[in-house]
PDB file of N, CA and C in Angstrom:
ATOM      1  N   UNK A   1       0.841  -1.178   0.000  1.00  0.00           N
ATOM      2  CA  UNK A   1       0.000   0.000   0.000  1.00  0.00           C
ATOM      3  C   UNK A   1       0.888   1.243   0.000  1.00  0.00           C
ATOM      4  N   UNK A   2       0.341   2.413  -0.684  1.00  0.00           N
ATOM      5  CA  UNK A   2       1.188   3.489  -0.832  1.00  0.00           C
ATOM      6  C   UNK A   2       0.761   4.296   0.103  1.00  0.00           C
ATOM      7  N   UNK A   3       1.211   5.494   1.013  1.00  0.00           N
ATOM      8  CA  UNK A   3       0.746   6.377   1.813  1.00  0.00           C
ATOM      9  C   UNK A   3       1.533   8.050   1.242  1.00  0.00           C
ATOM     10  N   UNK A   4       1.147   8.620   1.153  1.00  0.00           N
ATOM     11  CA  UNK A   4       1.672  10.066   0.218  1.00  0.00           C
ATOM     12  C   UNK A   4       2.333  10.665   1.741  1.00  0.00           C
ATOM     13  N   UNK A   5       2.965  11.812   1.461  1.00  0.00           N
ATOM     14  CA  UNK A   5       3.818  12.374   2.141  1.00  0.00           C
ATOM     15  C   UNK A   5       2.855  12.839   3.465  1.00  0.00           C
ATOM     16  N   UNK A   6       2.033  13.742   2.767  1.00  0.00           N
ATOM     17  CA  UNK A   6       1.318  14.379   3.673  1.00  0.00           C
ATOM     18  C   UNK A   6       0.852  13.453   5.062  1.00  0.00           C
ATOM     19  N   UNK A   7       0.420  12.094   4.725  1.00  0.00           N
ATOM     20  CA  UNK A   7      -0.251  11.370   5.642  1.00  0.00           C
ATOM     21  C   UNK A   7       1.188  10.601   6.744  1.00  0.00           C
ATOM     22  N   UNK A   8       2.240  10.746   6.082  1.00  0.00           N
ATOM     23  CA  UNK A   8       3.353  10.101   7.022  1.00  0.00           C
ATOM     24  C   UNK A   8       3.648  11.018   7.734  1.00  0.00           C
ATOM     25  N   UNK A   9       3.616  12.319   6.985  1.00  0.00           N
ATOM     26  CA  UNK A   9       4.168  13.037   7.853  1.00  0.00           C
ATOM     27  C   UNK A   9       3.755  13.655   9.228  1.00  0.00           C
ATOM     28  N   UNK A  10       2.028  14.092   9.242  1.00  0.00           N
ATOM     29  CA  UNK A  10       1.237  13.415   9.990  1.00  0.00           C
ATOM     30  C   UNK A  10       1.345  12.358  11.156  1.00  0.00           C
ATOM     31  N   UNK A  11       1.740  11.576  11.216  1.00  0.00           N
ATOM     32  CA  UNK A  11       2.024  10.718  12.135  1.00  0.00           C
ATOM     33  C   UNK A  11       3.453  10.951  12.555  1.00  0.00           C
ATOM     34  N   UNK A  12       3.959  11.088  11.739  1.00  0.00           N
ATOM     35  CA  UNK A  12       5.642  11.281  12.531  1.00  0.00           C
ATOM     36  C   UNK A  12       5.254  12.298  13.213  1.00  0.00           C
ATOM     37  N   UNK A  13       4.659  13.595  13.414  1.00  0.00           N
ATOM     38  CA  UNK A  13       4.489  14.893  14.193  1.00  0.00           C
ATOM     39  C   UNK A  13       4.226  14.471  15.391  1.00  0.00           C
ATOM     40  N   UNK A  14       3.017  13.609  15.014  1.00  0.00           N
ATOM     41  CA  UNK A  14       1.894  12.955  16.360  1.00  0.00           C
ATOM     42  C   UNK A  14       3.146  12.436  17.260  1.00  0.00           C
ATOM     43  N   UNK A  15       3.808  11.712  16.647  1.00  0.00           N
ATOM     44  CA  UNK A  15       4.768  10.920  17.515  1.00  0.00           C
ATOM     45  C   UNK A  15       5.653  11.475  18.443  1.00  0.00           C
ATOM     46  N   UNK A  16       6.459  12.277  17.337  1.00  0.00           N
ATOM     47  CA  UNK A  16       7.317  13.247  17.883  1.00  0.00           C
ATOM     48  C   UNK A  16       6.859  14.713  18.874  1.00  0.00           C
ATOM     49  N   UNK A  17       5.312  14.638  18.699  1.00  0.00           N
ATOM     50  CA  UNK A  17       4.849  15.891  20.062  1.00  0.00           C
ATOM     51  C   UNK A  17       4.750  15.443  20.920  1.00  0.00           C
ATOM     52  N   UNK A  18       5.000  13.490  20.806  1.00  0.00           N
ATOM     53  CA  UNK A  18       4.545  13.027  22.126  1.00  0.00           C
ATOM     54  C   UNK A  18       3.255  12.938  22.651  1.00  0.00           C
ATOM     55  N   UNK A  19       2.275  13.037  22.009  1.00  0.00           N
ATOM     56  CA  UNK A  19       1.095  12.462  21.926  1.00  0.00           C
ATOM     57  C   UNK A  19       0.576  11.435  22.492  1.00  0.00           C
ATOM     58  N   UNK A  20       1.124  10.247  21.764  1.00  0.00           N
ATOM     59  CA  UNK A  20       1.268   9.045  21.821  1.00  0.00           C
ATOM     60  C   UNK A  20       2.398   7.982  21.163  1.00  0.00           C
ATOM     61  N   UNK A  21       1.961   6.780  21.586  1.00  0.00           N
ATOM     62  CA  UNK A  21       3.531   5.830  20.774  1.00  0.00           C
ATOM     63  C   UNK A  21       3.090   5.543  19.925  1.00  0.00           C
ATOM     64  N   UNK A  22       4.402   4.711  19.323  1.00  0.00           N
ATOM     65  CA  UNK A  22       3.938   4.407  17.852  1.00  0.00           C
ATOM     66  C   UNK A  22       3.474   3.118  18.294  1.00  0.00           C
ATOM     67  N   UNK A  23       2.885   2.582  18.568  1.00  0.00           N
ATOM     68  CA  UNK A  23       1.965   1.562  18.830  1.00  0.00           C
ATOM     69  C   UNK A  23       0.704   1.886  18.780  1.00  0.00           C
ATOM     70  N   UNK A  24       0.473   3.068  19.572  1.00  0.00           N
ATOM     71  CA  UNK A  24      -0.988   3.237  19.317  1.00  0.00           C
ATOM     72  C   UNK A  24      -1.338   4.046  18.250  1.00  0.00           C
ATOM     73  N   UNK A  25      -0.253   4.735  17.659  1.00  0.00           N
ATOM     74  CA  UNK A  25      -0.668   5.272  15.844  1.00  0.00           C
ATOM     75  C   UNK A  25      -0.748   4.283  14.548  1.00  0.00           C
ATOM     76  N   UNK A  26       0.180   3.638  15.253  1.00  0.00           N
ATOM     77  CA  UNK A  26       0.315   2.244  13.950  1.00  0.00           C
ATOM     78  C   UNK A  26      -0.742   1.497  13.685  1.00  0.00           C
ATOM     79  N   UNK A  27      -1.846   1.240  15.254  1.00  0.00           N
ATOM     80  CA  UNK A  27      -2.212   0.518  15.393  1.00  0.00           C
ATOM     81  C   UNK A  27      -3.841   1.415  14.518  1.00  0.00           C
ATOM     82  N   UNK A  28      -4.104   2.484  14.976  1.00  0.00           N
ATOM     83  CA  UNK A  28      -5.153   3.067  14.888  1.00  0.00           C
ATOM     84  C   UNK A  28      -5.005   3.663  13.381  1.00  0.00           C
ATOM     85  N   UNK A  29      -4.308   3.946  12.975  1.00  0.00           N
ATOM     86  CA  UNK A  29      -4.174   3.832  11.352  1.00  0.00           C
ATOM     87  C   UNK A  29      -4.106   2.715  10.526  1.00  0.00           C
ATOM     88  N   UNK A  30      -4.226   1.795  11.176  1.00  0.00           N
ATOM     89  CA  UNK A  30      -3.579   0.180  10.479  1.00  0.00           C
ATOM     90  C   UNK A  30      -2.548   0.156   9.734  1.00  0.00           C
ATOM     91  N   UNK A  31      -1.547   0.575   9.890  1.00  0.00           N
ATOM     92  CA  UNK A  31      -0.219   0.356   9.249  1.00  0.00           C
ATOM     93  C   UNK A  31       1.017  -0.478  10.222  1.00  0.00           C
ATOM     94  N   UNK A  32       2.013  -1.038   9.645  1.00  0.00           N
ATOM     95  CA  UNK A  32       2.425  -2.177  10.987  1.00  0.00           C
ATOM     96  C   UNK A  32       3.379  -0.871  11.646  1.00  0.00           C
ATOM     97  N   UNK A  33       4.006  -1.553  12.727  1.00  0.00           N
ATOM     98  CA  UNK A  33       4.526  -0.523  13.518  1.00  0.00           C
ATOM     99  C   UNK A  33       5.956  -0.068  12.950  1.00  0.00           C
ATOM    100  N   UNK A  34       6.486  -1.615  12.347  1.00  0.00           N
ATOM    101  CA  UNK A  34       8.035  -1.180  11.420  1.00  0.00           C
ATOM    102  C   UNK A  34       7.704   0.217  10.784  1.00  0.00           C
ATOM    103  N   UNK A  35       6.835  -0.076   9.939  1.00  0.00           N
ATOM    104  CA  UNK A  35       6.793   0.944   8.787  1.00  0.00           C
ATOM    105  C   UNK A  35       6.759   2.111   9.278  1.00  0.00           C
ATOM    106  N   UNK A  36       6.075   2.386  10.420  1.00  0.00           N
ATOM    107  CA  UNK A  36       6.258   3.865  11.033  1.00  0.00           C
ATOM    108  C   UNK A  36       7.399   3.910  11.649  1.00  0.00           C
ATOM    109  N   UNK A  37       8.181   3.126  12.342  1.00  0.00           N
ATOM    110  CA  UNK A  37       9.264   3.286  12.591  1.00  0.00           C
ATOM    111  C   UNK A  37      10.663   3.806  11.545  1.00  0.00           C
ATOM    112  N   UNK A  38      10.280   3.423  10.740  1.00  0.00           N
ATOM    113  CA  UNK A  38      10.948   3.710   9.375  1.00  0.00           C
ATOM    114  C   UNK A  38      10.605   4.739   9.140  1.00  0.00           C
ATOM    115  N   UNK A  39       9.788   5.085   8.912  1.00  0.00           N
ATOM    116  CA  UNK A  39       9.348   6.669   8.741  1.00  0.00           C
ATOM    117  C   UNK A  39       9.966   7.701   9.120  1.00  0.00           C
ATOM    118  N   UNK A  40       9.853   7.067  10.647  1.00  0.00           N
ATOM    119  CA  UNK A  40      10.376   8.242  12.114  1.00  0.00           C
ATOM    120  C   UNK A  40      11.890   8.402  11.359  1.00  0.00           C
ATOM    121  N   UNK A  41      12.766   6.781  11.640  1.00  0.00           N
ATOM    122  CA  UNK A  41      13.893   7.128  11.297  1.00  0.00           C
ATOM    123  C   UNK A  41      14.310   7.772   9.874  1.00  0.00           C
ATOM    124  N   UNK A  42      13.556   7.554   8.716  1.00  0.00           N
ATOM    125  CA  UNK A  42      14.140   8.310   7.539  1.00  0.00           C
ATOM    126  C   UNK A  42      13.634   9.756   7.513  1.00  0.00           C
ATOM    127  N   UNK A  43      12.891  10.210   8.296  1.00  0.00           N
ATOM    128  CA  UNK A  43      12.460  11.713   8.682  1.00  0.00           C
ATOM    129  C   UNK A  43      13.573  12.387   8.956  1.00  0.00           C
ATOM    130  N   UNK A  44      13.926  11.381  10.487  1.00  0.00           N
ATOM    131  CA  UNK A  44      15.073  12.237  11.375  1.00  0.00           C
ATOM    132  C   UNK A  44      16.364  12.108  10.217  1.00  0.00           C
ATOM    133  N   UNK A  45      16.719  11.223   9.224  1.00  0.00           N
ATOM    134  CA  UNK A  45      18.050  11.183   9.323  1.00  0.00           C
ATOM    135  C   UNK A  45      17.774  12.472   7.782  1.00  0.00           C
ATOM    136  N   UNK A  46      16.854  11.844   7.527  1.00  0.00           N
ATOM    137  CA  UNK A  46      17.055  13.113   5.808  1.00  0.00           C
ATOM    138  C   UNK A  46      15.844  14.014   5.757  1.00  0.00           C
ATOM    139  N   UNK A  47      15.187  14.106   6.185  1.00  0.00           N
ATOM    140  CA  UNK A  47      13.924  15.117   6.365  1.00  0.00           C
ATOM    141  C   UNK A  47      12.607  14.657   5.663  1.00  0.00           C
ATOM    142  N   UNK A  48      11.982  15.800   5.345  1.00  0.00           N
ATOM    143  CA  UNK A  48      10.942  15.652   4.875  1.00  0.00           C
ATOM    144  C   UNK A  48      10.820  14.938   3.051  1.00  0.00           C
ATOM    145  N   UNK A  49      11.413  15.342   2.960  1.00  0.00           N
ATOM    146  CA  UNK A  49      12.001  14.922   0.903  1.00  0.00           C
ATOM    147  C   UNK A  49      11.811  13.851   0.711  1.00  0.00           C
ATOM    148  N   UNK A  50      12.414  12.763   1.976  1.00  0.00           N
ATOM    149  CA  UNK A  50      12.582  11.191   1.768  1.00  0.00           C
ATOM    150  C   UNK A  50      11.013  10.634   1.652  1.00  0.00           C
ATOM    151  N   UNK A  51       9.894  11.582   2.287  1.00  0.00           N
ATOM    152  CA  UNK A  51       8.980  10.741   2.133  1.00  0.00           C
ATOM    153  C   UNK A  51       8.251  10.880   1.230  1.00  0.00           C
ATOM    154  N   UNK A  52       8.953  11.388   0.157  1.00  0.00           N
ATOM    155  CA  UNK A  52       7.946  10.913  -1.210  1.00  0.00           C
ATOM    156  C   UNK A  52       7.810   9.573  -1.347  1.00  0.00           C
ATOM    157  N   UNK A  53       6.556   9.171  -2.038  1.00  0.00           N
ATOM    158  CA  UNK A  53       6.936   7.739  -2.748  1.00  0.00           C
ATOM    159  C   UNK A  53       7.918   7.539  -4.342  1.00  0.00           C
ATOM    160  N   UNK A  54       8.776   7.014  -4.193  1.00  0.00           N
ATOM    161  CA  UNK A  54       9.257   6.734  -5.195  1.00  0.00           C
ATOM    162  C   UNK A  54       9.044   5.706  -5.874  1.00  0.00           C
ATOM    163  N   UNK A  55       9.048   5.838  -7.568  1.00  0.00           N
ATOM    164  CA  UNK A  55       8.366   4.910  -8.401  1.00  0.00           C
ATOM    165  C   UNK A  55       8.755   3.066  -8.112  1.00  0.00           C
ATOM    166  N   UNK A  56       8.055   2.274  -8.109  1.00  0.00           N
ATOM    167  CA  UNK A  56       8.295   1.353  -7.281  1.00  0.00           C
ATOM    168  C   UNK A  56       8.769   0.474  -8.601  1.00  0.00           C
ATOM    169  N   UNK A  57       9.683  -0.983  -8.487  1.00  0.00           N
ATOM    170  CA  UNK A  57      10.074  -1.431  -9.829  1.00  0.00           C
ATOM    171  C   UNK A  57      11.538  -1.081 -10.093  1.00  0.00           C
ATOM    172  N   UNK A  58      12.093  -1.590 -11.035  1.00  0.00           N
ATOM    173  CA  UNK A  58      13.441  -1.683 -11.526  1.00  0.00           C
ATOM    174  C   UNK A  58      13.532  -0.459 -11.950  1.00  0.00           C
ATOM    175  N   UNK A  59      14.641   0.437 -11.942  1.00  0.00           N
ATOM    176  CA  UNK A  59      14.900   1.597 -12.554  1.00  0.00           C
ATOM    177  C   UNK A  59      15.104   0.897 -13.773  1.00  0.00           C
ATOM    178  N   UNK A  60      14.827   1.655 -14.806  1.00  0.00           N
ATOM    179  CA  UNK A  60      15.083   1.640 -16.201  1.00  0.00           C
ATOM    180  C   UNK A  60      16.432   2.314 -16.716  1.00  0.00           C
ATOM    181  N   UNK A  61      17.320   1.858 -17.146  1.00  0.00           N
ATOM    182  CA  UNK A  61      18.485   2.340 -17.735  1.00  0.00           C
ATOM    183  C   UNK A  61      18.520   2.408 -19.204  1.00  0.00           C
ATOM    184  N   UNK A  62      19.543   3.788 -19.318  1.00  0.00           N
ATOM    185  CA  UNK A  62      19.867   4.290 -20.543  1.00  0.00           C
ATOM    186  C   UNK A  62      19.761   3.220 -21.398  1.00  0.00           C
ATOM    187  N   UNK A  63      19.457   3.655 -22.966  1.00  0.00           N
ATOM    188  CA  UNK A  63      19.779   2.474 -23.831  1.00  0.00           C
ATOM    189  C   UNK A  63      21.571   2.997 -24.199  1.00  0.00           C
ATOM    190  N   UNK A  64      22.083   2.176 -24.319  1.00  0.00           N
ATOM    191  CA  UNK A  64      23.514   1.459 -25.018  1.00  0.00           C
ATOM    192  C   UNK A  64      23.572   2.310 -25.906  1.00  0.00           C
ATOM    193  N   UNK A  65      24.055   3.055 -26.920  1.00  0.00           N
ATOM    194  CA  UNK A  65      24.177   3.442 -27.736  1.00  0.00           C
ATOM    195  C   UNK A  65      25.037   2.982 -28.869  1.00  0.00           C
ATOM    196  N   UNK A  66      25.631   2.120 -28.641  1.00  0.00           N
ATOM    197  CA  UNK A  66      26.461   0.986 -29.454  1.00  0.00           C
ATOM    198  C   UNK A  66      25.583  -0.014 -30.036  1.00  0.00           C
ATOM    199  N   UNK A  67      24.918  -0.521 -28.864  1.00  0.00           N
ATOM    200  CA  UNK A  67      24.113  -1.752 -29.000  1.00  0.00           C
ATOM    201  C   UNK A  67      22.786  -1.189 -29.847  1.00  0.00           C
ATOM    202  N   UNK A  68      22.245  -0.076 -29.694  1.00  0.00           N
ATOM    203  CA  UNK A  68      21.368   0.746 -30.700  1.00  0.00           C
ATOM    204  C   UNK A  68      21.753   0.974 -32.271  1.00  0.00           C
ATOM    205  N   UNK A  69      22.881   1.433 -32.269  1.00  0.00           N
ATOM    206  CA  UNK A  69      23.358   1.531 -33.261  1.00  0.00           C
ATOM    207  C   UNK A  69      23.744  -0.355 -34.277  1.00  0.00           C
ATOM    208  N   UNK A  70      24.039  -1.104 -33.458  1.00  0.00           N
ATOM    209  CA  UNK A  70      24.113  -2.396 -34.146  1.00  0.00           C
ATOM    210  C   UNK A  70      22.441  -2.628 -34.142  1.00  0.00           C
ATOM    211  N   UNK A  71      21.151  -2.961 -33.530  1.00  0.00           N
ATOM    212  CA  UNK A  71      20.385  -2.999 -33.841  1.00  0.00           C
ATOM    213  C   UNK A  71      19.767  -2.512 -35.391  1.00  0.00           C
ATOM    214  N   UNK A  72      19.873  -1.077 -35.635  1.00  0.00           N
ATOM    215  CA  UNK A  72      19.701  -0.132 -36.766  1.00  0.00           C
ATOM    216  C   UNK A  72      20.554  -0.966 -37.515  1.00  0.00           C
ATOM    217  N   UNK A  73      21.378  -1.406 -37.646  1.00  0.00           N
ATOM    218  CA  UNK A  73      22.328  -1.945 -38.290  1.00  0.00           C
ATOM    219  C   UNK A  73      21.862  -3.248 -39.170  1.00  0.00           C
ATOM    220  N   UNK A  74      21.460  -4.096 -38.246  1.00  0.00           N
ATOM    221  CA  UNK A  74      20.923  -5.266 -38.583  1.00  0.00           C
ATOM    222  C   UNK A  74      19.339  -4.673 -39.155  1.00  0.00           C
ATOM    223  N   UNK A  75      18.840  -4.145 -38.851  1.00  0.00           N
ATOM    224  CA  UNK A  75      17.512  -3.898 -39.064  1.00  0.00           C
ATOM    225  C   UNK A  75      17.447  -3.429 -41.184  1.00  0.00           C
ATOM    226  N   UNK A  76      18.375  -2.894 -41.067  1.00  0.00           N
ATOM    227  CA  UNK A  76      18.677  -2.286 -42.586  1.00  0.00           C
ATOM    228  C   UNK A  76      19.377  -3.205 -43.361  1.00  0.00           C
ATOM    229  N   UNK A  77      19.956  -3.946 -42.930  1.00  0.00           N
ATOM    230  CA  UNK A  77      20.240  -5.790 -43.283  1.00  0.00           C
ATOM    231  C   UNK A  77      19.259  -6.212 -44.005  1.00  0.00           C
ATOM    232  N   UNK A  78      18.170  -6.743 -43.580  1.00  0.00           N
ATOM    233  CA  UNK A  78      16.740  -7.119 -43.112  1.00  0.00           C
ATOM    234  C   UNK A  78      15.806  -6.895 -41.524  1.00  0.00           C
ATOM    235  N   UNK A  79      14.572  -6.189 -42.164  1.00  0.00           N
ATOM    236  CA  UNK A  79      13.988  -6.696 -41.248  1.00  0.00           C
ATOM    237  C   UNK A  79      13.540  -7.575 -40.644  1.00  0.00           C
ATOM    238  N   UNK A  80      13.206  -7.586 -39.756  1.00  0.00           N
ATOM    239  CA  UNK A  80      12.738  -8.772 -38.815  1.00  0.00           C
ATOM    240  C   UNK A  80      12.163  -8.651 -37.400  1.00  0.00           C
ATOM    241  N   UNK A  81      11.519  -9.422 -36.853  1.00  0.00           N
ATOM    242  CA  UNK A  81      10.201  -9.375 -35.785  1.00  0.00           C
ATOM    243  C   UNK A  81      11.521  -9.237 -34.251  1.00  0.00           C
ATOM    244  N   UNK A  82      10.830  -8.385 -33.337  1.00  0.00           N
ATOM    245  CA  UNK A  82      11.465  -8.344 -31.887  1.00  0.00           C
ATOM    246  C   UNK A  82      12.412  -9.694 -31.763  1.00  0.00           C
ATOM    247  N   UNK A  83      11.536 -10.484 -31.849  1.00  0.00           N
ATOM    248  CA  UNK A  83      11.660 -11.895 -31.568  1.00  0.00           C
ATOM    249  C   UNK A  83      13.408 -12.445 -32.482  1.00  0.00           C
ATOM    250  N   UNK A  84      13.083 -12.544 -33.686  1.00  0.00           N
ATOM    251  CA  UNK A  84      14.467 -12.902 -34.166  1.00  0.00           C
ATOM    252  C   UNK A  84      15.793 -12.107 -34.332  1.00  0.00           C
ATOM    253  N   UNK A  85      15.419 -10.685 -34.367  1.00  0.00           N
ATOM    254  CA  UNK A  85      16.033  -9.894 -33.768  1.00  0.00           C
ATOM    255  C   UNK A  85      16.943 -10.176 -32.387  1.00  0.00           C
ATOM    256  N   UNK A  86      15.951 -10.425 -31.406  1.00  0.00           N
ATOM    257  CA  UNK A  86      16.923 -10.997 -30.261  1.00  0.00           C
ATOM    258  C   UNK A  86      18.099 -12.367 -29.952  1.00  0.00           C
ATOM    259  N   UNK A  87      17.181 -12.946 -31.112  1.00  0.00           N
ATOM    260  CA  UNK A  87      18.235 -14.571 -31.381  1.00  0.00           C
ATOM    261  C   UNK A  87      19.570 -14.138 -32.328  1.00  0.00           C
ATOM    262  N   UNK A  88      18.931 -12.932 -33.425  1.00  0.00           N
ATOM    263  CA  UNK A  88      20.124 -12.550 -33.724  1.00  0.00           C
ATOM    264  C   UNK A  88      21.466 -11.844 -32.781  1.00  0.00           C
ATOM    265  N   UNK A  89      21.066 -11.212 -32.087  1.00  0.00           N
ATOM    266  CA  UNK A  89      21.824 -10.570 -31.085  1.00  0.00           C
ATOM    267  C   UNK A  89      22.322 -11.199 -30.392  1.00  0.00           C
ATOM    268  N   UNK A  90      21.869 -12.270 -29.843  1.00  0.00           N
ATOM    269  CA  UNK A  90      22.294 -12.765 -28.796  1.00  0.00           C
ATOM    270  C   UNK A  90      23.403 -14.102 -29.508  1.00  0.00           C
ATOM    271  N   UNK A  91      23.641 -14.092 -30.527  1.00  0.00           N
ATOM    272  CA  UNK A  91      24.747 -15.037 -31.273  1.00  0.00           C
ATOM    273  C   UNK A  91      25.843 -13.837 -31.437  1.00  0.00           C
ATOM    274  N   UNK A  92      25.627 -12.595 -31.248  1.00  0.00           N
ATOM    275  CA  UNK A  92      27.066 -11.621 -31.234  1.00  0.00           C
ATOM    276  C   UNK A  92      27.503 -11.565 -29.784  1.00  0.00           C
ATOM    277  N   UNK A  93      26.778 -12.513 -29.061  1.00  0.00           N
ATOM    278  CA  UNK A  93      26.820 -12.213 -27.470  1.00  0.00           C
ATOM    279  C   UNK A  93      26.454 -10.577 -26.635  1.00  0.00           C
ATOM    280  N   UNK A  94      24.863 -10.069 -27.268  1.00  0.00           N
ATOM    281  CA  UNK A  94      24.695  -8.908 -26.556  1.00  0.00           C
ATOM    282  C   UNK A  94      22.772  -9.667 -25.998  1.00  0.00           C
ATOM    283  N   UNK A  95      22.800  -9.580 -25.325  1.00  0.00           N
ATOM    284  CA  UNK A  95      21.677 -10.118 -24.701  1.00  0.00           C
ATOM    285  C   UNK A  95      20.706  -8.758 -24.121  1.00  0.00           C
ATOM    286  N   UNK A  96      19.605  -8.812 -24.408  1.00  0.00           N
ATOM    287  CA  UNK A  96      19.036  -7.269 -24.735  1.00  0.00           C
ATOM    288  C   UNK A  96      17.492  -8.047 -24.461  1.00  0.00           C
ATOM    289  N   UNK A  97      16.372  -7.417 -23.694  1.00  0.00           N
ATOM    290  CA  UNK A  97      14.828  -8.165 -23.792  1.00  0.00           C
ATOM    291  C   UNK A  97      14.210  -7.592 -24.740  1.00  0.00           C
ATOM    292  N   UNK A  98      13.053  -8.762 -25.278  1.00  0.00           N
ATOM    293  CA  UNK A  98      12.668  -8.133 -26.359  1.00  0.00           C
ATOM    294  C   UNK A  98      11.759  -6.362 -25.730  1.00  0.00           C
ATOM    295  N   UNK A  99      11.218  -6.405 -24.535  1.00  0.00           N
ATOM    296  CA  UNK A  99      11.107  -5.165 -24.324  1.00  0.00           C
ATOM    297  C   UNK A  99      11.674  -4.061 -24.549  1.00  0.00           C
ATOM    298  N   UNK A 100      13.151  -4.313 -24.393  1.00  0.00           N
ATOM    299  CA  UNK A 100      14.051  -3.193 -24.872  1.00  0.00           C
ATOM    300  C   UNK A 100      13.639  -3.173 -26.414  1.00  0.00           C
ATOM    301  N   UNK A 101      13.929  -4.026 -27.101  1.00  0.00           N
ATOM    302  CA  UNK A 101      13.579  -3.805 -28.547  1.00  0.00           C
ATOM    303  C   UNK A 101      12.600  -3.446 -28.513  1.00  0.00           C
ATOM    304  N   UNK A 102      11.676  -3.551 -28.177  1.00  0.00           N
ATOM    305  CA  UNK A 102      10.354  -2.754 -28.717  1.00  0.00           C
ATOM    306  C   UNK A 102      10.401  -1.306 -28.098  1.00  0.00           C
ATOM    307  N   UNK A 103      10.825  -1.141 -27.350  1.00  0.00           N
ATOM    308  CA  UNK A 103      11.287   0.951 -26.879  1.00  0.00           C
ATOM    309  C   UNK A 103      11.900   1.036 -28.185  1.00  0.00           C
ATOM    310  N   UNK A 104      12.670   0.437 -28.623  1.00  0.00           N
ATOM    311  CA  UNK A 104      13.961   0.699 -29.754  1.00  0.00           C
ATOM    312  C   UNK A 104      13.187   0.713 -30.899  1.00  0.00           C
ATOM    313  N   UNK A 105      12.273  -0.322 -31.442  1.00  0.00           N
ATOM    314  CA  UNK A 105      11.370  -0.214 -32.378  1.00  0.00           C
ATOM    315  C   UNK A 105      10.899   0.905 -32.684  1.00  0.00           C
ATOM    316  N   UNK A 106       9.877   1.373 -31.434  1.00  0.00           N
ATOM    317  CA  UNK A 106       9.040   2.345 -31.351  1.00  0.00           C
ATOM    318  C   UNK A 106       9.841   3.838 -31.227  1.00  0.00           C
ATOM    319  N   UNK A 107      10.564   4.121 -31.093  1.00  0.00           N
ATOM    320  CA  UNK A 107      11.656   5.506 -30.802  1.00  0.00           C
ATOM    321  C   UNK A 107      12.095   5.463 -32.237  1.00  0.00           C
ATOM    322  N   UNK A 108      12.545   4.490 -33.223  1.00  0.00           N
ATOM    323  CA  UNK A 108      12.859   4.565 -34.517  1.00  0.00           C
ATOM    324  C   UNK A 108      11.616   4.464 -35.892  1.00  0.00           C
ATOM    325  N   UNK A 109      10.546   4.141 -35.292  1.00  0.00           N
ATOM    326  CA  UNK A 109       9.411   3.720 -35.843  1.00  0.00           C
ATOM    327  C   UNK A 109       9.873   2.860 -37.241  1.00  0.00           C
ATOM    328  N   UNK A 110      10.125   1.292 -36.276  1.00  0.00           N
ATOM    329  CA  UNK A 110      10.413  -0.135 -37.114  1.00  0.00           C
ATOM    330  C   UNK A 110       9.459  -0.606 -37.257  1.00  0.00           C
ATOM    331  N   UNK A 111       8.682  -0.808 -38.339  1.00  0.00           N
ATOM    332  CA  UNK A 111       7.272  -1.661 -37.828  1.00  0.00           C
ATOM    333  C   UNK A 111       7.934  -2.956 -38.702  1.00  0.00           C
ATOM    334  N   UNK A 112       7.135  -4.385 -38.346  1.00  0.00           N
ATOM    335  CA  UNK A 112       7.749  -5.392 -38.845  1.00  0.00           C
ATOM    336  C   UNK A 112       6.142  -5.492 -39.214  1.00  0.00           C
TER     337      UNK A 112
END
């Protein structure tokens, strides 16, 4: 479950005015008690900033620009589908998902 800044931050206050513990905020918000504990501590150590949510999932990295350029390469060879495309590649030893090829497709507009 995601909780936005505003609502963590919220509870870290509660905590930190001394209100109450984090037992009885954790508990009365239904969130487990780690997670507010975590909170508390990434508050105190980096502030308020840390509690954005950040996009959840593998960061996505740059494409290769070598390996782009041999794609285009082969593609003007012959075309050919994501799919054999990748069997081709992967006999030069560059191993690439066909997902990537299809960003690569679509950014060059390859249609097969």
């Amino acid at each position: 479950m995601n909780y936005n800044k505003k609502f963590k931050l919220k509870l870290i206050l509660s905590f930190k005015e001394g209100k109450t513990s984090i037992s009885k905020i954790a508990s009365k918000n239904y969130i487990p008690k780690q997670t507010l504990t975590r909170w508390i501590k990434l508050y105190e150590k980096s502030g308020e900033e840390e509690l954005e949510n950040k996009k959840p999932g593998i960061k996505e990295k740059p494409f290769d620009k070598e390996t782009e350029k041999q794609i285009l390469q082969l593609w003007k060879e012959g075309k050919r589908s994501k799919y054999a495309m990748r069997k081709d590649l992967k006999t030069k030893d560059i191993n690439i998902s066909v997902w990537k090829l299809q960003k690569i497709y679509k950014k060059y507009k390859l249609i097969y």
